[in-house]
PDB file of N, CA and C in Angstrom:
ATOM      1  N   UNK A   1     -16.102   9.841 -19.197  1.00  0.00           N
ATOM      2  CA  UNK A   1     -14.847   9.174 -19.498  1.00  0.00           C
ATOM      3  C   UNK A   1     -14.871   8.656 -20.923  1.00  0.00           C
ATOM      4  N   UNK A   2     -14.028   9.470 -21.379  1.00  0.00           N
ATOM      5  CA  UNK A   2     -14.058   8.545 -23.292  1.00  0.00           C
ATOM      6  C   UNK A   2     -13.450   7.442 -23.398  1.00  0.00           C
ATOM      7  N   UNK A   3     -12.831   6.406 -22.209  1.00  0.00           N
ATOM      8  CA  UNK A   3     -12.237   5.207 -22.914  1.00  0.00           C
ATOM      9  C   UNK A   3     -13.239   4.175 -22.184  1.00  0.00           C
ATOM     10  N   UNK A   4     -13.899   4.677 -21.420  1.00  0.00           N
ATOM     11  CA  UNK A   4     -15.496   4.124 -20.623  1.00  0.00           C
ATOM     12  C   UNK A   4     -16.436   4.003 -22.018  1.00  0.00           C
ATOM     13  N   UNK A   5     -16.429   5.088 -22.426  1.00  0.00           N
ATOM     14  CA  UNK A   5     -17.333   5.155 -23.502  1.00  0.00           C
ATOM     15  C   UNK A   5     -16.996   4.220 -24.877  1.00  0.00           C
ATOM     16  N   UNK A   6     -16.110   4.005 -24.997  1.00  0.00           N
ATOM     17  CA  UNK A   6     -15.539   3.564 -26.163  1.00  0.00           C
ATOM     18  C   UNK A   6     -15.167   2.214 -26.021  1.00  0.00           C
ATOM     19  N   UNK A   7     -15.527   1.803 -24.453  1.00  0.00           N
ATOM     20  CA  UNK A   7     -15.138   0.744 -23.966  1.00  0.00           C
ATOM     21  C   UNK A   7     -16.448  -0.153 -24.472  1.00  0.00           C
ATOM     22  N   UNK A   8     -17.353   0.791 -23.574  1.00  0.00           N
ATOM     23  CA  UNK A   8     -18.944   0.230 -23.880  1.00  0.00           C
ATOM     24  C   UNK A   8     -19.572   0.275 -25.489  1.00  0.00           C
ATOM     25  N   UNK A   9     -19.137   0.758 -26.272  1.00  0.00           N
ATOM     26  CA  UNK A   9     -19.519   1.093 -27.476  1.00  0.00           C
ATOM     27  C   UNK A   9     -18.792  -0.475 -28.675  1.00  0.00           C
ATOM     28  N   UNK A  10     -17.731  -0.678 -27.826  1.00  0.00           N
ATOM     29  CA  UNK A  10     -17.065  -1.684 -28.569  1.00  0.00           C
ATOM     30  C   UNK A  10     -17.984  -3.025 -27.886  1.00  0.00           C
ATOM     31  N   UNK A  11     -17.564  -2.950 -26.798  1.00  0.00           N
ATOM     32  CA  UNK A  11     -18.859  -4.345 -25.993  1.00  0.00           C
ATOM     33  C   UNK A  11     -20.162  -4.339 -26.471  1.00  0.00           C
ATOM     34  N   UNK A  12     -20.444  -3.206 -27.066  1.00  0.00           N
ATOM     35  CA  UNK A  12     -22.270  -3.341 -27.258  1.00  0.00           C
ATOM     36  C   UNK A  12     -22.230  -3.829 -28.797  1.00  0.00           C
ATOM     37  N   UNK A  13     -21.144  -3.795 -29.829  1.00  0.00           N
ATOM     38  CA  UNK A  13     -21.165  -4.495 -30.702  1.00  0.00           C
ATOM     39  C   UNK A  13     -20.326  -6.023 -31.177  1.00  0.00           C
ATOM     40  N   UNK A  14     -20.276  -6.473 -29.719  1.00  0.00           N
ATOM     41  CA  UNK A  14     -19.779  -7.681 -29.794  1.00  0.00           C
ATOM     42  C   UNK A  14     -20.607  -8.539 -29.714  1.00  0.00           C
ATOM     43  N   UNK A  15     -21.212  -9.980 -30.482  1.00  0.00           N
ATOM     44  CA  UNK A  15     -21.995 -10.831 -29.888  1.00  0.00           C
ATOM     45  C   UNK A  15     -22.215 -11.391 -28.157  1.00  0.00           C
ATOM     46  N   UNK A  16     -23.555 -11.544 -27.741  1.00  0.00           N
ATOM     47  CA  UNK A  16     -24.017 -11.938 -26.292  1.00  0.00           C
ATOM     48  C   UNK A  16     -22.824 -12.189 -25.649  1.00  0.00           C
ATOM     49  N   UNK A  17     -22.472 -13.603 -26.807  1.00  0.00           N
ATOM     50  CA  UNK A  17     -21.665 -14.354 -25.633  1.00  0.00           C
ATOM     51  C   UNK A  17     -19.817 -14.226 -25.373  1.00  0.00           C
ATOM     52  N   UNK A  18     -19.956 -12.998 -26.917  1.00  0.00           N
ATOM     53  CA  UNK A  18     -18.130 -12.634 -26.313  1.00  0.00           C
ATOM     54  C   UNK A  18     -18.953 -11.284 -25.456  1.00  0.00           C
ATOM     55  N   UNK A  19     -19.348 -10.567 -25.112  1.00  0.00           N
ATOM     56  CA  UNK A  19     -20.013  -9.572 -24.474  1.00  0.00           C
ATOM     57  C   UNK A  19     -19.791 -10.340 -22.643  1.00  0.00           C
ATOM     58  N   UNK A  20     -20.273 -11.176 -22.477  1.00  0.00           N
ATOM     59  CA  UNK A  20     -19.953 -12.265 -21.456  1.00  0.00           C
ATOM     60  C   UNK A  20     -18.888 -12.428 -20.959  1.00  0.00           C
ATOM     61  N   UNK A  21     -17.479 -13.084 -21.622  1.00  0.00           N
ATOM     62  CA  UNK A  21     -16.474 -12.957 -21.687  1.00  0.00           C
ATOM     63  C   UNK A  21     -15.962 -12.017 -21.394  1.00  0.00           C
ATOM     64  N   UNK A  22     -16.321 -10.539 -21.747  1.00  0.00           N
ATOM     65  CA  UNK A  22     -15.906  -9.339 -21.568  1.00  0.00           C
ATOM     66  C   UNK A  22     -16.232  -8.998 -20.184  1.00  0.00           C
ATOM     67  N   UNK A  23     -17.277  -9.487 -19.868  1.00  0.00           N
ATOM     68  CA  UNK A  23     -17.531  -9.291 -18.519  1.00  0.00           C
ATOM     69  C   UNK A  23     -17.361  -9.878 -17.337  1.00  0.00           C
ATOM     70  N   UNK A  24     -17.101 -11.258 -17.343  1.00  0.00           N
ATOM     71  CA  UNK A  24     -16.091 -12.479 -16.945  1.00  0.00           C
ATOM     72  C   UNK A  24     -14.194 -11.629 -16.599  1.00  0.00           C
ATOM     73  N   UNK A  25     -13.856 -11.717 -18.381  1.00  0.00           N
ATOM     74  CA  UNK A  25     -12.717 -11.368 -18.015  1.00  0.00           C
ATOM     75  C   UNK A  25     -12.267  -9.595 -16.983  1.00  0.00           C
ATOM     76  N   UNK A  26     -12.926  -8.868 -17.210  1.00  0.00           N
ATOM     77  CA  UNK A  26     -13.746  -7.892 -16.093  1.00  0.00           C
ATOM     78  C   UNK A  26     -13.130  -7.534 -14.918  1.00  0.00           C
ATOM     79  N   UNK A  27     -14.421  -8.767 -14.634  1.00  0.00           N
ATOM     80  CA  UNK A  27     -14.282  -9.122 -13.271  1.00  0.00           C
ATOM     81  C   UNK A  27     -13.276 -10.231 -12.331  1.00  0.00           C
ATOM     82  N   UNK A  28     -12.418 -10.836 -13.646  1.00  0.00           N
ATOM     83  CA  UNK A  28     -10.989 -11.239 -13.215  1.00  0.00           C
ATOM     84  C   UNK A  28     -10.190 -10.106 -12.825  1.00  0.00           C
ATOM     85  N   UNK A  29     -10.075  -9.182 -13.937  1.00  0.00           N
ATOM     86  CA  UNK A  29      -8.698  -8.167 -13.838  1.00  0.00           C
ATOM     87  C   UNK A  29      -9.226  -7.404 -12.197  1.00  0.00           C
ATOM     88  N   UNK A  30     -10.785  -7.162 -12.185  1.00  0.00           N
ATOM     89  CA  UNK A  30     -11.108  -6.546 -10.719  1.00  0.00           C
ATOM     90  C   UNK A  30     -10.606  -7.578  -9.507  1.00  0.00           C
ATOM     91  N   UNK A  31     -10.831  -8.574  -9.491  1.00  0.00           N
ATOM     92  CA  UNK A  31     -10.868  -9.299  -8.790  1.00  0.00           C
ATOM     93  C   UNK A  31      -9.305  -9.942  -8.292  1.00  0.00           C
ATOM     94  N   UNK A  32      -8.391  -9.409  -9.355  1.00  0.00           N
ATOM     95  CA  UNK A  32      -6.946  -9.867  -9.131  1.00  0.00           C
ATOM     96  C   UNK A  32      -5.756  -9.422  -9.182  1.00  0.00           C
ATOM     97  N   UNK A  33      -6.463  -7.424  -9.796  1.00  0.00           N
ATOM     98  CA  UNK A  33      -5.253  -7.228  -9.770  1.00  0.00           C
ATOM     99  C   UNK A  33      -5.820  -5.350  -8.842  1.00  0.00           C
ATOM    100  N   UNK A  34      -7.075  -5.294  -8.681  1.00  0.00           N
ATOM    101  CA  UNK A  34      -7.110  -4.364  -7.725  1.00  0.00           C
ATOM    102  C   UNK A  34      -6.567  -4.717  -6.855  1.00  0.00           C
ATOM    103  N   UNK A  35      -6.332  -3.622  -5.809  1.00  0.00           N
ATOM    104  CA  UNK A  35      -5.756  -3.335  -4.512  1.00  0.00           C
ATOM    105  C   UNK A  35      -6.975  -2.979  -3.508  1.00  0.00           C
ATOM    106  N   UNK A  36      -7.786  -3.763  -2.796  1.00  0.00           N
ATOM    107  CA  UNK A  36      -8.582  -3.530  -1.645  1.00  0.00           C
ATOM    108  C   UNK A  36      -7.924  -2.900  -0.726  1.00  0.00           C
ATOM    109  N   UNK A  37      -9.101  -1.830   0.073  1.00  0.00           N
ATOM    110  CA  UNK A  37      -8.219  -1.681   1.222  1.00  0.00           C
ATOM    111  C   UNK A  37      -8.550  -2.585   2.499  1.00  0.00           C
ATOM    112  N   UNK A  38      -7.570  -2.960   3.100  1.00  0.00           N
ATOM    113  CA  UNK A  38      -7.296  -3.666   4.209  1.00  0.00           C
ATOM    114  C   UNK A  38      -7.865  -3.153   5.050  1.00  0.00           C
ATOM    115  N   UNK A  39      -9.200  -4.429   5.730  1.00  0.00           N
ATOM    116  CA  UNK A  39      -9.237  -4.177   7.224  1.00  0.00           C
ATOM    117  C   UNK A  39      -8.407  -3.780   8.134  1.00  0.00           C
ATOM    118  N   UNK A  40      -9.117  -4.214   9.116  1.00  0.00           N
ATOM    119  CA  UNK A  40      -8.842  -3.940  10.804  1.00  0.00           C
ATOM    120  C   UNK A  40      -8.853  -5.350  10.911  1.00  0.00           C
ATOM    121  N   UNK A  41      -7.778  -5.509  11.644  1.00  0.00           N
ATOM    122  CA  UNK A  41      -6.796  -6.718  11.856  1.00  0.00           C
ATOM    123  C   UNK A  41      -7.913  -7.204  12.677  1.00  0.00           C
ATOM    124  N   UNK A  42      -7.710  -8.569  13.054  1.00  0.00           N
ATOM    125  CA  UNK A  42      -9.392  -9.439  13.711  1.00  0.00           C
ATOM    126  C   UNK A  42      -7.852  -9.877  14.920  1.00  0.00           C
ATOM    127  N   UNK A  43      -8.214  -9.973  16.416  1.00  0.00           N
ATOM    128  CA  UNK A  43      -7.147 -10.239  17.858  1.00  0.00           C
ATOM    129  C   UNK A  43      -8.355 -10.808  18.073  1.00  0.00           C
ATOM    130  N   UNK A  44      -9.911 -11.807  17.302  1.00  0.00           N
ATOM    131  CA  UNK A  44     -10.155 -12.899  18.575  1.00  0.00           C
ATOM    132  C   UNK A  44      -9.700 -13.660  18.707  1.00  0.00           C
ATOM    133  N   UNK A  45      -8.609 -14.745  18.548  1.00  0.00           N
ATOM    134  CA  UNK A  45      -8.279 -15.425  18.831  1.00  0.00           C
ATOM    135  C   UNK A  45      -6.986 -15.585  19.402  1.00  0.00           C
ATOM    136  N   UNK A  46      -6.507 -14.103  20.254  1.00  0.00           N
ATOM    137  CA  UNK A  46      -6.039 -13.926  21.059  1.00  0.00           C
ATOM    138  C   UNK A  46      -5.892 -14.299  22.292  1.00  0.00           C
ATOM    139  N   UNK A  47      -4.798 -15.392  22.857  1.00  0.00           N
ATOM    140  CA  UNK A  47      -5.210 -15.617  24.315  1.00  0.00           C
ATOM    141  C   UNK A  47      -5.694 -17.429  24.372  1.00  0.00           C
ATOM    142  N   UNK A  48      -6.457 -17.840  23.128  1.00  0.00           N
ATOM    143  CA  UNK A  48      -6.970 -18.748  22.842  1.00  0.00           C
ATOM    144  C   UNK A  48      -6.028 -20.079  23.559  1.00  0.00           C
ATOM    145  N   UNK A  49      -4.777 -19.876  23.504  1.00  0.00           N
ATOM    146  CA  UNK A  49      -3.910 -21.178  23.871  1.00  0.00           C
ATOM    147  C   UNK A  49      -3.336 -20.768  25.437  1.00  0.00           C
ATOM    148  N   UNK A  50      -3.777 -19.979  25.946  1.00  0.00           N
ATOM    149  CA  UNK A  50      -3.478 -19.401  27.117  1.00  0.00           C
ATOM    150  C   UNK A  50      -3.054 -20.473  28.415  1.00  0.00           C
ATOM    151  N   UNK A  51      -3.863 -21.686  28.036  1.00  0.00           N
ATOM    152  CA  UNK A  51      -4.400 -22.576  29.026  1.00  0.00           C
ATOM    153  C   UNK A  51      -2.961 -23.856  28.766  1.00  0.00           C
ATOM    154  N   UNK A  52      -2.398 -23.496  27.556  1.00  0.00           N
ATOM    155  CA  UNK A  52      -1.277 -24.168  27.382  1.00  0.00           C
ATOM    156  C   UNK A  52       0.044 -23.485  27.539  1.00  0.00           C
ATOM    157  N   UNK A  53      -0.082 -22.622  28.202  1.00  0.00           N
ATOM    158  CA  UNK A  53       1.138 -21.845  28.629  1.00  0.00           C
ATOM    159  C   UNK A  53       2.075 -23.101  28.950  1.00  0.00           C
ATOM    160  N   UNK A  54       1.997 -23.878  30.449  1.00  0.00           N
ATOM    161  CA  UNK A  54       2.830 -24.438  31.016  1.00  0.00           C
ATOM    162  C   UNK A  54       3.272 -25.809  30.468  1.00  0.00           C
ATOM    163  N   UNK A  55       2.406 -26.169  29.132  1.00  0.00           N
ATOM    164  CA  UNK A  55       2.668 -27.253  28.740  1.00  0.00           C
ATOM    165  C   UNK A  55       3.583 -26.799  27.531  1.00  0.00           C
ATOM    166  N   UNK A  56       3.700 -26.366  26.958  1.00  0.00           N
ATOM    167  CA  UNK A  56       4.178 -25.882  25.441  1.00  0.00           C
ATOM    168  C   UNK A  56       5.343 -24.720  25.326  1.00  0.00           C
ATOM    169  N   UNK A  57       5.800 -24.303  24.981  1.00  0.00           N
ATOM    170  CA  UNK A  57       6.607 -23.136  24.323  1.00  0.00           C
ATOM    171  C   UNK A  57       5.686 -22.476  22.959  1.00  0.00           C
ATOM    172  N   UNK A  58       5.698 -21.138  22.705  1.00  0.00           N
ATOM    173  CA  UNK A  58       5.145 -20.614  21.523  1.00  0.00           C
ATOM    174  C   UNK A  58       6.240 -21.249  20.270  1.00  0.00           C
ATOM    175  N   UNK A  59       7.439 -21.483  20.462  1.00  0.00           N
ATOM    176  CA  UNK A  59       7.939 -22.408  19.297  1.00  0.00           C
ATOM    177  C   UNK A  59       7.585 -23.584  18.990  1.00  0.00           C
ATOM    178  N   UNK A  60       7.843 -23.953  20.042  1.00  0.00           N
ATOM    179  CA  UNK A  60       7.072 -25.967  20.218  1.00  0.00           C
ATOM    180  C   UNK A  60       5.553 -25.935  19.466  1.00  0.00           C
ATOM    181  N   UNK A  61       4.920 -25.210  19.076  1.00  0.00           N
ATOM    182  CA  UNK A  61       3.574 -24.554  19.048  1.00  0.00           C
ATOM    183  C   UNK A  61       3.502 -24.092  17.579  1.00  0.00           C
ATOM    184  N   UNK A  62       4.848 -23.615  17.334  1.00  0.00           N
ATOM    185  CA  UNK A  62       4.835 -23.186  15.843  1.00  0.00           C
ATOM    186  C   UNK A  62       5.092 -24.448  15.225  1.00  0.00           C
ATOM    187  N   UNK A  63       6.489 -25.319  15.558  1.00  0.00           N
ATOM    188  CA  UNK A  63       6.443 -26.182  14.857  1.00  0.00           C
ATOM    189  C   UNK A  63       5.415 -27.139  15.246  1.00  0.00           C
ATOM    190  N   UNK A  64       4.859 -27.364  15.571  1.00  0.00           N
ATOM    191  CA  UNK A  64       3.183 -28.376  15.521  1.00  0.00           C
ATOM    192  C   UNK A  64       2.270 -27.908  14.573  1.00  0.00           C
ATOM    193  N   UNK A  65       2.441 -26.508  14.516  1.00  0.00           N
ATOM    194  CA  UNK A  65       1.360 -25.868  13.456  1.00  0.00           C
ATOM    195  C   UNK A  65       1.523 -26.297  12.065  1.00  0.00           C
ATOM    196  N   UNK A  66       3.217 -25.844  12.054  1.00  0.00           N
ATOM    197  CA  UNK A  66       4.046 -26.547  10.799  1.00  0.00           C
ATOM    198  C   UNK A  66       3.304 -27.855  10.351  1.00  0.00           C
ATOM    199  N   UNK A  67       4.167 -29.126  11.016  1.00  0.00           N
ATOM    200  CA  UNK A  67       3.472 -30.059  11.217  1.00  0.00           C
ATOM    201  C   UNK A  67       2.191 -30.330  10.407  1.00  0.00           C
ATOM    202  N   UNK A  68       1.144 -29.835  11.451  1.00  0.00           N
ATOM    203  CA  UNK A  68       0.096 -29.846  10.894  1.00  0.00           C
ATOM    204  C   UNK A  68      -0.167 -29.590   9.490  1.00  0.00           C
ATOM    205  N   UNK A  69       0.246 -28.492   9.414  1.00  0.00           N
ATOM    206  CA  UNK A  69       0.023 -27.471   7.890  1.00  0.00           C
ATOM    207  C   UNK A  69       0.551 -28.897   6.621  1.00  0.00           C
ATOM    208  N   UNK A  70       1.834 -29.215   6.950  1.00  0.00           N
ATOM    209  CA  UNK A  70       2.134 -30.026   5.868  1.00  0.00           C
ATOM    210  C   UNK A  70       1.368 -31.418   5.840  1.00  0.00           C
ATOM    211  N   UNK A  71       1.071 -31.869   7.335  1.00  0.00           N
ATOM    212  CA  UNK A  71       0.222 -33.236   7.052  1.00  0.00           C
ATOM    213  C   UNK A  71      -1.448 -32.831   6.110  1.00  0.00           C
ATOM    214  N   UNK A  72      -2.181 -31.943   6.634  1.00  0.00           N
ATOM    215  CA  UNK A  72      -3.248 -31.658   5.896  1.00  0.00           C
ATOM    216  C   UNK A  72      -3.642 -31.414   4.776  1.00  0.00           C
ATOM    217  N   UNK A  73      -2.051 -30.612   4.480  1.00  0.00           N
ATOM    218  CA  UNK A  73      -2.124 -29.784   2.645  1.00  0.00           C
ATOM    219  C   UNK A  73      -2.167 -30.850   1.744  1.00  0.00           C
ATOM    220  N   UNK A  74      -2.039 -31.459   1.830  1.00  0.00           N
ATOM    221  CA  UNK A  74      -1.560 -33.303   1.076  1.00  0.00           C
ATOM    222  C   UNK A  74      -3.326 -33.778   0.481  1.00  0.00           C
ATOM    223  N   UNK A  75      -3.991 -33.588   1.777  1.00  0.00           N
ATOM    224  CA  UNK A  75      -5.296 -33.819   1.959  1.00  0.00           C
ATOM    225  C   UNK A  75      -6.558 -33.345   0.816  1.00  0.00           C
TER     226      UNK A  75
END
């Protein structure tokens, strides 16, 4: 690859510590603007509230989560 090459050729005449930087900033652009591929969706905690069927509604349940979410984030 010649812009691999030309990549490394320019980094190898940069001082240590912008050389660093180069490799820092790097592993930002990898780290934030690749595209991973996506697992396999995780269902353990499927079932988990099961035992609250008769007490709750799955809405009643969302907004508590709500709830929650905003009392903690504060935190």
């Amino acid at each position: 690859m010649k812009t691999l090459d030309e990549l490394l050729e320019v980094t190898k005449e940069l001082p240590e510590e912008l050389q660093s930087e180069v490799r820092d900033f790097a592993r930002f652009v990898r780290d934030t603007r690749v595209r991973r591929p996506a697992g396999k969706m995780k269902l353990d905690w499927r079932g988990a509230l099961s035992d609250m069927r008769d007490e709750f509604t799955s809405v009643e349940l969302q907004h508590a989560i709500l709830e929650w979410r905003k009392k903690h984030a504060c935190s």
